[in-house]
N, C-alpha and C. Protein backbone atom coordinates (compact mmCIF):
# COMPACT_ATOMS: atom_id res chain seq x y z
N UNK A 1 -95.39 107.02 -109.74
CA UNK A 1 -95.52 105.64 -109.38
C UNK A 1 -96.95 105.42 -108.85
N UNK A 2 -97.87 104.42 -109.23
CA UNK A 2 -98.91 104.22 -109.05
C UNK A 2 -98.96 103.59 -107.37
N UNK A 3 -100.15 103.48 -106.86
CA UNK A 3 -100.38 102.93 -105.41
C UNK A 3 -100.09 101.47 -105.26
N UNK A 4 -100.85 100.47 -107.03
CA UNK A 4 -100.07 99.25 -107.18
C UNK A 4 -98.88 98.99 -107.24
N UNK A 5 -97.85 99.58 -108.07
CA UNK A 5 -96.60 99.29 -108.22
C UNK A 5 -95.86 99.40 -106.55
N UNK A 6 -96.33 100.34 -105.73
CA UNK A 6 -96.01 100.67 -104.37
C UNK A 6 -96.25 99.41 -103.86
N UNK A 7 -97.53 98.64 -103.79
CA UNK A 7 -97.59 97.62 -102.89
C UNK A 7 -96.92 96.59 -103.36
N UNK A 8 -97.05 96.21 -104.76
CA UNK A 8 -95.64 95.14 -105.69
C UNK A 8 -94.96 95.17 -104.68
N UNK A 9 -94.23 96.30 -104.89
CA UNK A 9 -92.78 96.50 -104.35
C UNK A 9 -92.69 96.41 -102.42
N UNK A 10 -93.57 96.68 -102.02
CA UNK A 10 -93.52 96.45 -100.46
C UNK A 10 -93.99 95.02 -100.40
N UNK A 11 -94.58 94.10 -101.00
CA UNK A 11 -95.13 93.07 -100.75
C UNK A 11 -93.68 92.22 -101.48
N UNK A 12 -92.99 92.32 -101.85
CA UNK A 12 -92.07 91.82 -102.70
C UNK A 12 -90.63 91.76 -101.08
N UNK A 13 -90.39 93.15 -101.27
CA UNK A 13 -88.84 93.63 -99.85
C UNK A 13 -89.79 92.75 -98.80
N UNK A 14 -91.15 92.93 -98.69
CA UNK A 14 -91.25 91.71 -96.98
C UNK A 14 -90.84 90.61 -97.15
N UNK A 15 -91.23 89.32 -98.41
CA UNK A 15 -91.11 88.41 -98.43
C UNK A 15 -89.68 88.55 -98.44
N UNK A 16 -89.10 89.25 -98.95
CA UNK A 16 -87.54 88.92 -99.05
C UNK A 16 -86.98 89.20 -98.20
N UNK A 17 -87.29 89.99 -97.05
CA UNK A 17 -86.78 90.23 -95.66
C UNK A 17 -87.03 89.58 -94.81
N UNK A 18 -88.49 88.70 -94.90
CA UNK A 18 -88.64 87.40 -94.09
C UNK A 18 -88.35 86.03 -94.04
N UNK A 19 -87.67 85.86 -95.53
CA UNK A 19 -87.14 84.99 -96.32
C UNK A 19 -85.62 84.64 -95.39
N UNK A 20 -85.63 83.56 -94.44
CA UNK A 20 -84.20 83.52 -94.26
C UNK A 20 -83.13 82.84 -95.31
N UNK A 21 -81.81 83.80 -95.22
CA UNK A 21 -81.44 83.82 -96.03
C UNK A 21 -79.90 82.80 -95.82
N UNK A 22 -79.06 82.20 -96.03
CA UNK A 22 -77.87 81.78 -96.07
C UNK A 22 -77.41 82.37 -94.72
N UNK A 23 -77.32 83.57 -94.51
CA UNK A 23 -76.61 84.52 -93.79
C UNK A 23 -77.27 84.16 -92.07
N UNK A 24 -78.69 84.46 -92.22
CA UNK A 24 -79.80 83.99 -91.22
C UNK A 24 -79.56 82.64 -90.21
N UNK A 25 -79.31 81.99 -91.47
CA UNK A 25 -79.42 80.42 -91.01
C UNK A 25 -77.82 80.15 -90.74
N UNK A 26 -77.12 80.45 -90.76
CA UNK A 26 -75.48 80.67 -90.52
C UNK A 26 -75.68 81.05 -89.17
N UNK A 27 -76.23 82.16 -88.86
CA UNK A 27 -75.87 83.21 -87.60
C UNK A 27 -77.03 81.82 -86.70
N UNK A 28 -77.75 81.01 -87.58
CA UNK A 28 -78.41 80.34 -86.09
C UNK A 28 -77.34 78.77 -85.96
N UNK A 29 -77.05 78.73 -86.93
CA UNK A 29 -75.96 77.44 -86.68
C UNK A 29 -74.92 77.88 -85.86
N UNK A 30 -74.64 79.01 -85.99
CA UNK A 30 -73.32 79.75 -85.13
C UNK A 30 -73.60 79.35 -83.86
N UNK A 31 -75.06 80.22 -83.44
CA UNK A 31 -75.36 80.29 -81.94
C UNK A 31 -75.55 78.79 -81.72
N UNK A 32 -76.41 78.18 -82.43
CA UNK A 32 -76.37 76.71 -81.58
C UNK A 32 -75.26 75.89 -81.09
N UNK A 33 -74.08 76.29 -81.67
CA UNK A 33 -73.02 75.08 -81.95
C UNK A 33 -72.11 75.85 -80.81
N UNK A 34 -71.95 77.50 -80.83
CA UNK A 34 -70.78 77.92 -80.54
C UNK A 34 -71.20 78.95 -79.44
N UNK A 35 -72.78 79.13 -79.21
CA UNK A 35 -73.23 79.91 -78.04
C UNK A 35 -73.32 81.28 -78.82
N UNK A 36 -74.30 82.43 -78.05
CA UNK A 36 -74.29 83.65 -78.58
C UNK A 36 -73.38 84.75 -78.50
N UNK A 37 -72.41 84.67 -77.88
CA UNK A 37 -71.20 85.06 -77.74
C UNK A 37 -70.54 85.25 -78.74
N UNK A 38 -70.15 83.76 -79.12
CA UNK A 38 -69.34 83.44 -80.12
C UNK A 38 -69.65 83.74 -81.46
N UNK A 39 -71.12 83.68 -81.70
CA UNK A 39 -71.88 83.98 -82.77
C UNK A 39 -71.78 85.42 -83.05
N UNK A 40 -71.11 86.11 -82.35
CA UNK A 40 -71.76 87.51 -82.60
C UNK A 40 -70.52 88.16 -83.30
N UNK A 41 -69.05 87.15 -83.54
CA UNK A 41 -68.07 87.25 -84.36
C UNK A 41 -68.24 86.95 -85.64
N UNK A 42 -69.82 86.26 -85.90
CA UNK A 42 -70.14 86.03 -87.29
C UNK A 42 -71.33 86.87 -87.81
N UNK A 43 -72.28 87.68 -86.83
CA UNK A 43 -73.17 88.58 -87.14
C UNK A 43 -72.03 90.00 -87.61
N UNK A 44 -70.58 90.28 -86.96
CA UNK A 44 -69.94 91.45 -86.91
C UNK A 44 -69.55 91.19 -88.31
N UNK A 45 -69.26 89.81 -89.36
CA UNK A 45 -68.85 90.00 -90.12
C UNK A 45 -70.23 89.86 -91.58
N UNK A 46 -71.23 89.64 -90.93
CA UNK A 46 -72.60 89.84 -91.64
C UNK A 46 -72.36 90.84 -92.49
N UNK A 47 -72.57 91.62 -90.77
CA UNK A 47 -73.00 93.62 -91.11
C UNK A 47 -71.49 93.97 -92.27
N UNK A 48 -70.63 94.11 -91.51
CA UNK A 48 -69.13 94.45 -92.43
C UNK A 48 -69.83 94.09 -94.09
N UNK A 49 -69.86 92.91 -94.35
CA UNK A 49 -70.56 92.36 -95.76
C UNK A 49 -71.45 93.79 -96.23
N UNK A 50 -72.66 93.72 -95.22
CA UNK A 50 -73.55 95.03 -96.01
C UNK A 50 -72.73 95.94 -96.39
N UNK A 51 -72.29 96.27 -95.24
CA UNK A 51 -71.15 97.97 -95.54
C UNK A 51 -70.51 97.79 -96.78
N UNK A 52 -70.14 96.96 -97.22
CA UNK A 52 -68.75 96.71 -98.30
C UNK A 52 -70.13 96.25 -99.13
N UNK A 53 -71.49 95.86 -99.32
CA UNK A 53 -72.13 96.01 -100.98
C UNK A 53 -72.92 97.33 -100.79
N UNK A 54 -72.99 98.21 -99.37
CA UNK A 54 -73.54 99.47 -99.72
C UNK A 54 -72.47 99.89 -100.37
N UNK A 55 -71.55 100.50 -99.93
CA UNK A 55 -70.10 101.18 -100.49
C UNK A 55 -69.96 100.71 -101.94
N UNK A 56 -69.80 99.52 -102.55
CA UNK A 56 -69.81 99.40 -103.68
C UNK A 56 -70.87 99.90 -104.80
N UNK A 57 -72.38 99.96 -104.13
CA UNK A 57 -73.08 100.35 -104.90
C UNK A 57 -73.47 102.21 -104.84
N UNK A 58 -72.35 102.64 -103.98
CA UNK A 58 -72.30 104.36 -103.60
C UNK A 58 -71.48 104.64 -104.64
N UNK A 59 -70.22 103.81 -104.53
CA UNK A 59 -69.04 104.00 -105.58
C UNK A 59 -69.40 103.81 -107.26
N UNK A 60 -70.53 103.06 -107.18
CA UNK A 60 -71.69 103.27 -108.93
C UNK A 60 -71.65 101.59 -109.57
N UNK A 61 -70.76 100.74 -108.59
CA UNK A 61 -70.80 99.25 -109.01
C UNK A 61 -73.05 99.11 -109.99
N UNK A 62 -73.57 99.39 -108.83
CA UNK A 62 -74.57 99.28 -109.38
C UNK A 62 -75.01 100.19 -110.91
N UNK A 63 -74.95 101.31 -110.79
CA UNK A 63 -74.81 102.15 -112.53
C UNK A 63 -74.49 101.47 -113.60
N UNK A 64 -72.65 101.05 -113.09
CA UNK A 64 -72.14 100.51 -114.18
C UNK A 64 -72.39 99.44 -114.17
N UNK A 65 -73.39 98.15 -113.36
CA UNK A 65 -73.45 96.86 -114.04
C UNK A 65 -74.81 97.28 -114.76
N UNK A 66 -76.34 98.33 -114.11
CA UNK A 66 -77.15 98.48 -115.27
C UNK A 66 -76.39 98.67 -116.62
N UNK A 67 -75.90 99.58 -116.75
CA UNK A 67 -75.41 100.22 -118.15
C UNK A 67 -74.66 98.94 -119.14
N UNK A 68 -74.13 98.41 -118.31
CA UNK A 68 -73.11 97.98 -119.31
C UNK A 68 -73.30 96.34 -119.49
N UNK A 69 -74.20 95.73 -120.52
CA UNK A 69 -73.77 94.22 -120.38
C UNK A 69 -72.75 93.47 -120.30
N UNK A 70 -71.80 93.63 -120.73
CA UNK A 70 -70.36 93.11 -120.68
C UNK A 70 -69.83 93.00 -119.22
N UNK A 71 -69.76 94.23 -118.31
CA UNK A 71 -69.49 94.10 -116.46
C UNK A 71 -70.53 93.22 -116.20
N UNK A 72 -72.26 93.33 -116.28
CA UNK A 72 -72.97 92.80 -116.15
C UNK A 72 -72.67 91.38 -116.38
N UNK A 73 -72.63 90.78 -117.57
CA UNK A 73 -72.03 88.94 -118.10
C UNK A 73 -70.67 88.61 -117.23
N UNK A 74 -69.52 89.33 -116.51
CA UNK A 74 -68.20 89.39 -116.30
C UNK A 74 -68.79 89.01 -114.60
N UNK A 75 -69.81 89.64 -114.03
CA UNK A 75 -70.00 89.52 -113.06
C UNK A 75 -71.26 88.00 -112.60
N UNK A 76 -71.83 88.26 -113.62
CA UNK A 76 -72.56 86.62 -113.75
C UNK A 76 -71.85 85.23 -113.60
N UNK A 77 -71.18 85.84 -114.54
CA UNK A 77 -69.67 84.28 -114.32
C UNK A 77 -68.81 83.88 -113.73
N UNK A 78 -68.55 85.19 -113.26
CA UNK A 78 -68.16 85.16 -111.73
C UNK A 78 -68.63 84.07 -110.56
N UNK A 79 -70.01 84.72 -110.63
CA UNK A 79 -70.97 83.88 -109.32
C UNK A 79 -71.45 82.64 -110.07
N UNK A 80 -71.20 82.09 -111.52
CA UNK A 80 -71.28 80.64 -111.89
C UNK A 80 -69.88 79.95 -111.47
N UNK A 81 -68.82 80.79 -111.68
CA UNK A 81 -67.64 79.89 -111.22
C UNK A 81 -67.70 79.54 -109.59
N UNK A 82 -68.06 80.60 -108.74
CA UNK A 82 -68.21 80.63 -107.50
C UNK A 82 -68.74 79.59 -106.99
N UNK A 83 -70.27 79.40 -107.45
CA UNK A 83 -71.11 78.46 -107.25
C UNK A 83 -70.50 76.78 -107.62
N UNK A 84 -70.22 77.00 -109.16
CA UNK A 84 -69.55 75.65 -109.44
C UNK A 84 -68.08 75.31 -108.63
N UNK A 85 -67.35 76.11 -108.01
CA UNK A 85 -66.56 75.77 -107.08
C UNK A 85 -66.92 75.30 -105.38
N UNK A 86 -68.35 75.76 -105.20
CA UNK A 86 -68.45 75.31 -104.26
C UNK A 86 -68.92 73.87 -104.53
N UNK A 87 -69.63 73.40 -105.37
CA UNK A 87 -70.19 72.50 -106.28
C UNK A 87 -69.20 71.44 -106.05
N UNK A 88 -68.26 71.77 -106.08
CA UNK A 88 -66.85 70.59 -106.66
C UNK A 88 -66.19 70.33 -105.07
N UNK A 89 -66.37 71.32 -104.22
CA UNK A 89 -66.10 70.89 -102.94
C UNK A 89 -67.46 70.09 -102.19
N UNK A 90 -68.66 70.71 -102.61
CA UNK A 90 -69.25 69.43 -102.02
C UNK A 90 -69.27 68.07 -102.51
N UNK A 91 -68.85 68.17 -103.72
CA UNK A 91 -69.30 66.91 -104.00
C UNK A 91 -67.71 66.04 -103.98
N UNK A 92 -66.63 66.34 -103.83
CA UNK A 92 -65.23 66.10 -102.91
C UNK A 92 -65.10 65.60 -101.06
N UNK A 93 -66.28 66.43 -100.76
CA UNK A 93 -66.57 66.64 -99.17
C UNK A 93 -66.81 64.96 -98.59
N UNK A 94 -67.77 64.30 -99.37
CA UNK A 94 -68.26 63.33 -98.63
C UNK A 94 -68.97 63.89 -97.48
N UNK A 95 -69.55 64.64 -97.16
CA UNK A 95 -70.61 65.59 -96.44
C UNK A 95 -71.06 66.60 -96.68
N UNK A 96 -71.53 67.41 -95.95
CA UNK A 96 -72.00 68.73 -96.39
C UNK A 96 -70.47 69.48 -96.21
N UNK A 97 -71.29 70.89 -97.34
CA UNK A 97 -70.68 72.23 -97.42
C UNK A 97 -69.53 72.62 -96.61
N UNK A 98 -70.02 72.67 -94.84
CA UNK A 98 -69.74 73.20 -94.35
C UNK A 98 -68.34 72.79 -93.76
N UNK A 99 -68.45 71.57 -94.15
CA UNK A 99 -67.07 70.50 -93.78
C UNK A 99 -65.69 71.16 -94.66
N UNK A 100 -66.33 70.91 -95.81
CA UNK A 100 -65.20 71.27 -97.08
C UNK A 100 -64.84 72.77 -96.90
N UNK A 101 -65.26 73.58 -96.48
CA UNK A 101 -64.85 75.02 -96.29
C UNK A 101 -63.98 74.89 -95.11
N UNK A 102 -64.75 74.06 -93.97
CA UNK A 102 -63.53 74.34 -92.55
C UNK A 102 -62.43 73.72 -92.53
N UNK A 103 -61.26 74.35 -92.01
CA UNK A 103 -60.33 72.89 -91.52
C UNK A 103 -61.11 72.21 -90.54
N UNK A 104 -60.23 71.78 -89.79
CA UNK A 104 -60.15 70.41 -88.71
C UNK A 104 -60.60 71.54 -87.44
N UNK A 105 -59.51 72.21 -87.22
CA UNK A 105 -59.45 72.92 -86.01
C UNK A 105 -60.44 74.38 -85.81
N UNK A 106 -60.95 74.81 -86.85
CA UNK A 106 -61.95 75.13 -87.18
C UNK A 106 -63.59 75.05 -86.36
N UNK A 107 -63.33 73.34 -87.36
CA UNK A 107 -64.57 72.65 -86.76
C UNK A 107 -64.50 72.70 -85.58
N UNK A 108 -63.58 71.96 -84.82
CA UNK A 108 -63.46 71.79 -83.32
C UNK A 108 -63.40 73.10 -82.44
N UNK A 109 -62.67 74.09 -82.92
CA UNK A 109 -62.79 75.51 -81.88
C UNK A 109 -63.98 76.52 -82.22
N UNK A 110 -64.15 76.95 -83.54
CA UNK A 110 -65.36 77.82 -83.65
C UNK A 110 -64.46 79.15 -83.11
N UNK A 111 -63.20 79.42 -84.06
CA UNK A 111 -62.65 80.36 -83.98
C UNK A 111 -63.30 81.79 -84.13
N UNK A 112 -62.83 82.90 -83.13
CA UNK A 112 -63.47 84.14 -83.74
C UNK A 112 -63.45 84.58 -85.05
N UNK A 113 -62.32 84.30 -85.42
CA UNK A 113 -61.55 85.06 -86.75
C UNK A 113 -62.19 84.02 -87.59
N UNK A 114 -61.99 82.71 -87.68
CA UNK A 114 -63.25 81.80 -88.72
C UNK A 114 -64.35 82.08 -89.03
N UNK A 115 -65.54 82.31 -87.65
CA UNK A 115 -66.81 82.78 -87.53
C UNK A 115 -66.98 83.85 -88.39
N UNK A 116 -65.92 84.88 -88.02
CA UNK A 116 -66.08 86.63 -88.67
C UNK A 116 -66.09 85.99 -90.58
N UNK A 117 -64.75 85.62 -90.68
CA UNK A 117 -64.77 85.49 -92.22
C UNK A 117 -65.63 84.53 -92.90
N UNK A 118 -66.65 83.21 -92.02
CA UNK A 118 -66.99 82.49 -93.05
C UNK A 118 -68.23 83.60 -93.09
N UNK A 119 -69.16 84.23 -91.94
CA UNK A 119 -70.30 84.69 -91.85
C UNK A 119 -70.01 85.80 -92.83
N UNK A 120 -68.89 86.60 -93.38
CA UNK A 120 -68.87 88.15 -93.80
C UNK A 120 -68.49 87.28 -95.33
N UNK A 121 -67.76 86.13 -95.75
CA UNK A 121 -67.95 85.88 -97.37
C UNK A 121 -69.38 85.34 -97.66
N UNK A 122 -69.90 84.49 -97.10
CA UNK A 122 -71.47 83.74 -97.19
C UNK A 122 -72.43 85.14 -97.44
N UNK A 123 -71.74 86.13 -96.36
CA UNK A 123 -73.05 87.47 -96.56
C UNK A 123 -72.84 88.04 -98.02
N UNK A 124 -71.53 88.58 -98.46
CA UNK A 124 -71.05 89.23 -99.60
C UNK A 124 -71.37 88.60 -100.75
N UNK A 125 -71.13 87.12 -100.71
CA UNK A 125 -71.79 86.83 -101.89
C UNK A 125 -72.96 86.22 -101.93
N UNK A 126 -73.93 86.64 -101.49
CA UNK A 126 -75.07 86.10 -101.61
C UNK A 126 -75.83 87.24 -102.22
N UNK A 127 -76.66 86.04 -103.55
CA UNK A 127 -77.14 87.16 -104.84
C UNK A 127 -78.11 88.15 -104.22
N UNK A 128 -78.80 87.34 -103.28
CA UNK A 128 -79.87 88.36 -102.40
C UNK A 128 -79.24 89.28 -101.97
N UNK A 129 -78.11 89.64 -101.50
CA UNK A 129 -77.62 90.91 -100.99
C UNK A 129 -77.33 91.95 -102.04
């Protein structure tokens, strides 16, 4: 590997590590709304997220989507249906996103167990991860 391709690639992981991401900006809506406390039931389900796309890509998820276009296209369409489902709830919502995902009581408590699962699906599927 050449000294250029080295800096590519380090100049590339900074921007994308400084890049806030879905996940980032979640964990600061958390704290503003629900205090750092509360927030830290949605950072626990961040990390969990990493663990579960390291583990998948130990177990060879990553191998077999290089190798194979077909897992590769199966998993694309996946995250188009994903996307176009969230698509159809915002535009159902009459507000933002974040409405159409919560209930009622949700909104109003800023449950632990809410926090953990919306922060650990937002982390998992996000293409950056």
């Amino acid at each position: 590997m050449t000294d250029m391709t080295v800096l590519a690639f380090a100049l590339v992981a900074f921007i994308g590590i400084a890049t806030p991401g879905p996940t980032v900006l979640l964990a600061l809506a958390n704290g503003s709304r629900f205090g750092p406390r509360r927030a830290c039931f949605g950072m626990i389900g961040a990390v969990l997220s990493d663990f579960v796309l390291i583990g998948a890509v130990a177990l060879g998820l990553g191998a077999l989507l290089s190798a194979s276009e077909f897992w590769f296209t199966i998993v694309k369409w996946v995250g188009v249906g994903y996307l176009a489902f969230l698509g159809v709830l915002l535009l159902h919502s009459r507000g933002t996103l974040d409405r159409a995902l919560r209930s009622a009581e949700d909104r109003a408590t800023g449950s632990a167990s809410a926090l953990f699962l919306k922060s650990f699906l937002v982390a998992v599927t996000n293409p950056k991860g």
